[in-house]
C-alpha atoms as a PDB file:
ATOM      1  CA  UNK A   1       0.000   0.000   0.000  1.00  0.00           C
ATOM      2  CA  UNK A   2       1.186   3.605  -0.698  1.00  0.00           C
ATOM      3  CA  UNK A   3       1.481   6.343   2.185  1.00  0.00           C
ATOM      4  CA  UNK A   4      -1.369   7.957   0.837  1.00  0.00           C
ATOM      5  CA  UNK A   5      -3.648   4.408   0.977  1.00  0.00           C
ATOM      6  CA  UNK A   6      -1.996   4.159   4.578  1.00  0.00           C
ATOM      7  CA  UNK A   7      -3.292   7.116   5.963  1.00  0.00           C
ATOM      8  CA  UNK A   8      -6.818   7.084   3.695  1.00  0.00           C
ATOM      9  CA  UNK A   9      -7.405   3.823   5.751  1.00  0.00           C
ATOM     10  CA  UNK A  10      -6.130   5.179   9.443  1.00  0.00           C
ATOM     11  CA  UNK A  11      -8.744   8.138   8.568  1.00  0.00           C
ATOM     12  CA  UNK A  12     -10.963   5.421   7.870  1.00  0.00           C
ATOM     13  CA  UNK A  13     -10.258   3.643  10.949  1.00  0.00           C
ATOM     14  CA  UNK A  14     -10.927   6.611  13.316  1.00  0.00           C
ATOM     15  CA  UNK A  15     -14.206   7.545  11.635  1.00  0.00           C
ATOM     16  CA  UNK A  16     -15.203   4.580  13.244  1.00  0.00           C
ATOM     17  CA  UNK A  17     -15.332   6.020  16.738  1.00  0.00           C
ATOM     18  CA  UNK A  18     -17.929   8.685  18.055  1.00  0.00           C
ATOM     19  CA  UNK A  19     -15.537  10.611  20.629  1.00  0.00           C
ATOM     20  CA  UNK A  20     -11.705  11.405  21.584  1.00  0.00           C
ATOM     21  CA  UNK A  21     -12.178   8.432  24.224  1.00  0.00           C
ATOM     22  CA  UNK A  22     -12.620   5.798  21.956  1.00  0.00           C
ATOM     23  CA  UNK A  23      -9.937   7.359  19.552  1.00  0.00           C
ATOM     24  CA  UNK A  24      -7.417   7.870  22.775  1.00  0.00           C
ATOM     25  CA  UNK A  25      -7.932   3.899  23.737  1.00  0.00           C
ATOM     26  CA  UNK A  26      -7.483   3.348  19.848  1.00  0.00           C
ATOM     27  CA  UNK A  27      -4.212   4.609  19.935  1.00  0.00           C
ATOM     28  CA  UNK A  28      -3.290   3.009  23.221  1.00  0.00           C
ATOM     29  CA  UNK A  29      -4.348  -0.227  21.757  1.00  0.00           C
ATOM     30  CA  UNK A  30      -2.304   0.476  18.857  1.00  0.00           C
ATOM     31  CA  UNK A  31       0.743   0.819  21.045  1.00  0.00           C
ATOM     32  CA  UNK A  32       0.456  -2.217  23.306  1.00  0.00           C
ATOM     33  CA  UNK A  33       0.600  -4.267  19.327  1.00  0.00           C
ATOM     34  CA  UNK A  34       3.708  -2.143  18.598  1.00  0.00           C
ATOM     35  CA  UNK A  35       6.374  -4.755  17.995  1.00  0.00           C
ATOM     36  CA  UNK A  36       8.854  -3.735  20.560  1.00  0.00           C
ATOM     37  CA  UNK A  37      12.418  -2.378  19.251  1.00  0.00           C
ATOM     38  CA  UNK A  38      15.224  -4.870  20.198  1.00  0.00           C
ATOM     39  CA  UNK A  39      16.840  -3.386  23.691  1.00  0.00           C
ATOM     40  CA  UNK A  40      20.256  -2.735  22.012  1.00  0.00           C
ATOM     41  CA  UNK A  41      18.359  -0.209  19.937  1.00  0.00           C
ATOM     42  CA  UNK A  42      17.531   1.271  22.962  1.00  0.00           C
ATOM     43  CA  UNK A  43      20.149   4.176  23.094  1.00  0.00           C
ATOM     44  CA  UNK A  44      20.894   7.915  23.383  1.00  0.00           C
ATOM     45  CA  UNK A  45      21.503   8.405  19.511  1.00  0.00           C
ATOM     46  CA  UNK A  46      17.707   6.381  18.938  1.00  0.00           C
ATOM     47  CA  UNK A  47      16.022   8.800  21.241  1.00  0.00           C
ATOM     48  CA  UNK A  48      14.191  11.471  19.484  1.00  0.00           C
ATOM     49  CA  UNK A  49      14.740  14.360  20.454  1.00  0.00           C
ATOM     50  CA  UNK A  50      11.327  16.809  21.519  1.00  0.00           C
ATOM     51  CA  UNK A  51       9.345  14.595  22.754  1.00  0.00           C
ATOM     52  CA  UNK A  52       8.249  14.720  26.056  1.00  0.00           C
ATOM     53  CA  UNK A  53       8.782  11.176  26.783  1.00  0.00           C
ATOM     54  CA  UNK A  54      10.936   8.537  25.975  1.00  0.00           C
ATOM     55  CA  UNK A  55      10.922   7.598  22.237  1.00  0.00           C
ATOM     56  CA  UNK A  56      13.053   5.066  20.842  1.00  0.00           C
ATOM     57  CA  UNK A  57      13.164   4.796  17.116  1.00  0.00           C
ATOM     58  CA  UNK A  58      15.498   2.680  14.810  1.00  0.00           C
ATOM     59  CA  UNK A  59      15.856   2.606  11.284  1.00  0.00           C
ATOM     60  CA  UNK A  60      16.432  -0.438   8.841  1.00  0.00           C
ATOM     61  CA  UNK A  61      17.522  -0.393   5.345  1.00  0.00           C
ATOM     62  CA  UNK A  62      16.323  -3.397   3.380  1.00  0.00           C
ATOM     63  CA  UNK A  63      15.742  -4.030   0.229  1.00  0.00           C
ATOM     64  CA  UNK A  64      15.667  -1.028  -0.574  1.00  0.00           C
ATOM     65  CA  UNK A  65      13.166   0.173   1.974  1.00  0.00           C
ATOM     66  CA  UNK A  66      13.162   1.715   5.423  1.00  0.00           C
ATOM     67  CA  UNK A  67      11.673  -0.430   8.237  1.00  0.00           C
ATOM     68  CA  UNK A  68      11.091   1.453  11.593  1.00  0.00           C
ATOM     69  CA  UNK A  69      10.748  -0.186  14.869  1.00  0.00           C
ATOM     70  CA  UNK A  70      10.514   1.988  17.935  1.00  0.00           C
ATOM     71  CA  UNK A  71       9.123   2.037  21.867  1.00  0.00           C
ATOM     72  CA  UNK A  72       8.334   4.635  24.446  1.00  0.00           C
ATOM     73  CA  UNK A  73       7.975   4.933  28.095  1.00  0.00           C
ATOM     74  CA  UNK A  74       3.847   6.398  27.713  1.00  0.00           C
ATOM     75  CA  UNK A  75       1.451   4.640  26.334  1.00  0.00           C
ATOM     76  CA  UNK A  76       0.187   7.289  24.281  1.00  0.00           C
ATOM     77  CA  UNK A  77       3.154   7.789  22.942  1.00  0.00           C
ATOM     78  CA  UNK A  78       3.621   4.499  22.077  1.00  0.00           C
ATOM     79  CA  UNK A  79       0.473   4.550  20.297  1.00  0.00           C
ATOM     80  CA  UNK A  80       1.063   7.775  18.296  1.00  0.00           C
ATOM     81  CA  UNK A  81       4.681   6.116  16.854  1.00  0.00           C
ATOM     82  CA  UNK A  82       3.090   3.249  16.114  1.00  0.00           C
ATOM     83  CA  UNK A  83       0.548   4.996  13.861  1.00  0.00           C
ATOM     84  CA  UNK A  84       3.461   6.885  11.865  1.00  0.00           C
ATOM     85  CA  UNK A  85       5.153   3.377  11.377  1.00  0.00           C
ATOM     86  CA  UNK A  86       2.098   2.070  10.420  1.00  0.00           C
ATOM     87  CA  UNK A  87       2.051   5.138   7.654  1.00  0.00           C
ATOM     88  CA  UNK A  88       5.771   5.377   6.913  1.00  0.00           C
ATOM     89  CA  UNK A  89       7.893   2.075   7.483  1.00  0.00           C
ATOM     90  CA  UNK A  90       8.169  -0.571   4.683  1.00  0.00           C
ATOM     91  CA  UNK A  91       8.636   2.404   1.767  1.00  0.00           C
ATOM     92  CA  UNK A  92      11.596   3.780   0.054  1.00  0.00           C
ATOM     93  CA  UNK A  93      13.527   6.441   1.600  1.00  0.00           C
ATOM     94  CA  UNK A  94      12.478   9.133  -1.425  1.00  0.00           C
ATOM     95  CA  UNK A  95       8.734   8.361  -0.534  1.00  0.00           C
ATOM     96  CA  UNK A  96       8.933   8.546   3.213  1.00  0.00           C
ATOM     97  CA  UNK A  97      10.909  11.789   2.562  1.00  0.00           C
ATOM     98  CA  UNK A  98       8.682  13.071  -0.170  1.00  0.00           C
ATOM     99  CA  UNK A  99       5.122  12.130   1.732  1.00  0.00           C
ATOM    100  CA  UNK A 100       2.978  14.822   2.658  1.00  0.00           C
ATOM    101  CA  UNK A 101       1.530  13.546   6.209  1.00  0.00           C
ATOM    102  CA  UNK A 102      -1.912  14.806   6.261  1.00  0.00           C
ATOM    103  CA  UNK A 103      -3.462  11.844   8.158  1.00  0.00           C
ATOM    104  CA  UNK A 104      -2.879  13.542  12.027  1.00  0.00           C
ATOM    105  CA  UNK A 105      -4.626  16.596  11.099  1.00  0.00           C
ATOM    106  CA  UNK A 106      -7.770  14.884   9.217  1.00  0.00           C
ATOM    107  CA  UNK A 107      -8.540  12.400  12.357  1.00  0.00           C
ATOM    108  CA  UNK A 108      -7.982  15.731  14.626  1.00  0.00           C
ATOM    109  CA  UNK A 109      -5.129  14.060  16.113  1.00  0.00           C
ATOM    110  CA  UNK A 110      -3.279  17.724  16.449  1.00  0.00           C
ATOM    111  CA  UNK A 111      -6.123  19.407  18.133  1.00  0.00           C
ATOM    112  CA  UNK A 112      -7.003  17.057  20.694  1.00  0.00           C
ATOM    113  CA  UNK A 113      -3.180  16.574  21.912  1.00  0.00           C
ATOM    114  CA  UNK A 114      -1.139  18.431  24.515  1.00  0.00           C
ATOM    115  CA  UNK A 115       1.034  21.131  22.775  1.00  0.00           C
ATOM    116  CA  UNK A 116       3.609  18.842  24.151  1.00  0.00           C
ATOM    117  CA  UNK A 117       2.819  15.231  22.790  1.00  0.00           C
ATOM    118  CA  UNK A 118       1.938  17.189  19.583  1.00  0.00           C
ATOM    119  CA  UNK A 119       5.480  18.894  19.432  1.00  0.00           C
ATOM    120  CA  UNK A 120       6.465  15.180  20.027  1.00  0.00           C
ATOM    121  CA  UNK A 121       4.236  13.726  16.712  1.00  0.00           C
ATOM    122  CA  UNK A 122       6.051  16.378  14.645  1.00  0.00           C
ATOM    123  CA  UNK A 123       9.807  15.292  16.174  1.00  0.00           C
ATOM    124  CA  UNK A 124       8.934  11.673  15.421  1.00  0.00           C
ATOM    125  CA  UNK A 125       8.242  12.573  11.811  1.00  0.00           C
ATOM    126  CA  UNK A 126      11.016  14.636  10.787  1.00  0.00           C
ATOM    127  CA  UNK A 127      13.436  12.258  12.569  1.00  0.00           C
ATOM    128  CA  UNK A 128      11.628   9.232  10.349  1.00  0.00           C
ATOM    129  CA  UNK A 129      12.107  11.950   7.045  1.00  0.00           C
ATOM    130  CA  UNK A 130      15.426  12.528   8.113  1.00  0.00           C
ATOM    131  CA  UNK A 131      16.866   9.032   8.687  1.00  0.00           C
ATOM    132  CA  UNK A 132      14.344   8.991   4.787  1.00  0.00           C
ATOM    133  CA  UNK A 133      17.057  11.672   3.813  1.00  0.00           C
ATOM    134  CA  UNK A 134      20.121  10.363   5.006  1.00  0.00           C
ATOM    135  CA  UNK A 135      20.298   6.999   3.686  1.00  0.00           C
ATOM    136  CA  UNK A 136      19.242   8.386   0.414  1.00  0.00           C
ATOM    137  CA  UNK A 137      22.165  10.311   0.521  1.00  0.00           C
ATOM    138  CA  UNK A 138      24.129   7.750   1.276  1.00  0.00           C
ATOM    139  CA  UNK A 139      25.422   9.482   4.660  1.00  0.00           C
ATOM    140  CA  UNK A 140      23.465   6.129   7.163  1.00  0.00           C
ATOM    141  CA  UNK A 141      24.435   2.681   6.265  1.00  0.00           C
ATOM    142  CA  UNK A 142      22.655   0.702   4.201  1.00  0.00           C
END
């Protein structure tokens, strides 16, 4: 599935649910199926930085596509990564670094988060578009 089809269907998803309640135990739910990042991934340089929690995110180049794997210390937090792995991991580093995310303001994701776990959305998603950026040019590990 594309980025776009990935975040057409999480939109989908949370027109499913009547209030923020639902949505918040959504996302919690989300987290808890998270497949947890391996604990020697869990280090300084894979924290990301902003977030007012703990978020661990690592990158994987294969086959020519990033795969993300990541874990936090709050389980909202944990949910709100998963969803932009959910959108983001398994593509090429030009489309997770080209995508226009559009997804967290059409399920009102932006409007019904603190200012600081929605400072901490926006640091998980330029560190996923930059790790996008660096192994395209060549400056991560392949």
């Amino acid at each position: 599935m594309s980025i776009k089809e990935l975040q057409d269907e999480i939109i989908e998803e949370f027109a499913f649910f009547t209030d923020w309640m639902e949505k918040y135990e959504y996302i919690i739910q989300l987290g808890k199926e998270l497949p947890l990042i391996e604990e020697q991934y869990k280090r300084e340089e894979n924290l990301i930085k902003g977030c007012q929690s703990k978020v661990w995110l690592h990158p994987e180049y294969s086959d020519g596509k990033i795969f993300f794997t990541a874990d936090s210390d709050a389980v909202i937090t944990k949910g709100l990564v998963s969803l932009m792995i959910k959108v983001l991991s398994g593509h090429t580093p030009k489309e997770i670094a080209d995508a226009e995310i559009y997804f967290i303001d059409e399920i009102g994701l932006k409007s019904h988060l603190s200012q600081t776990r929605s400072n901490g959305l926006l640091s998980m998603l330029k560190q996923m578009k930059l790790y996008a950026v660096a192994f395209q040019a060549g400056s991560l590990q392949k």
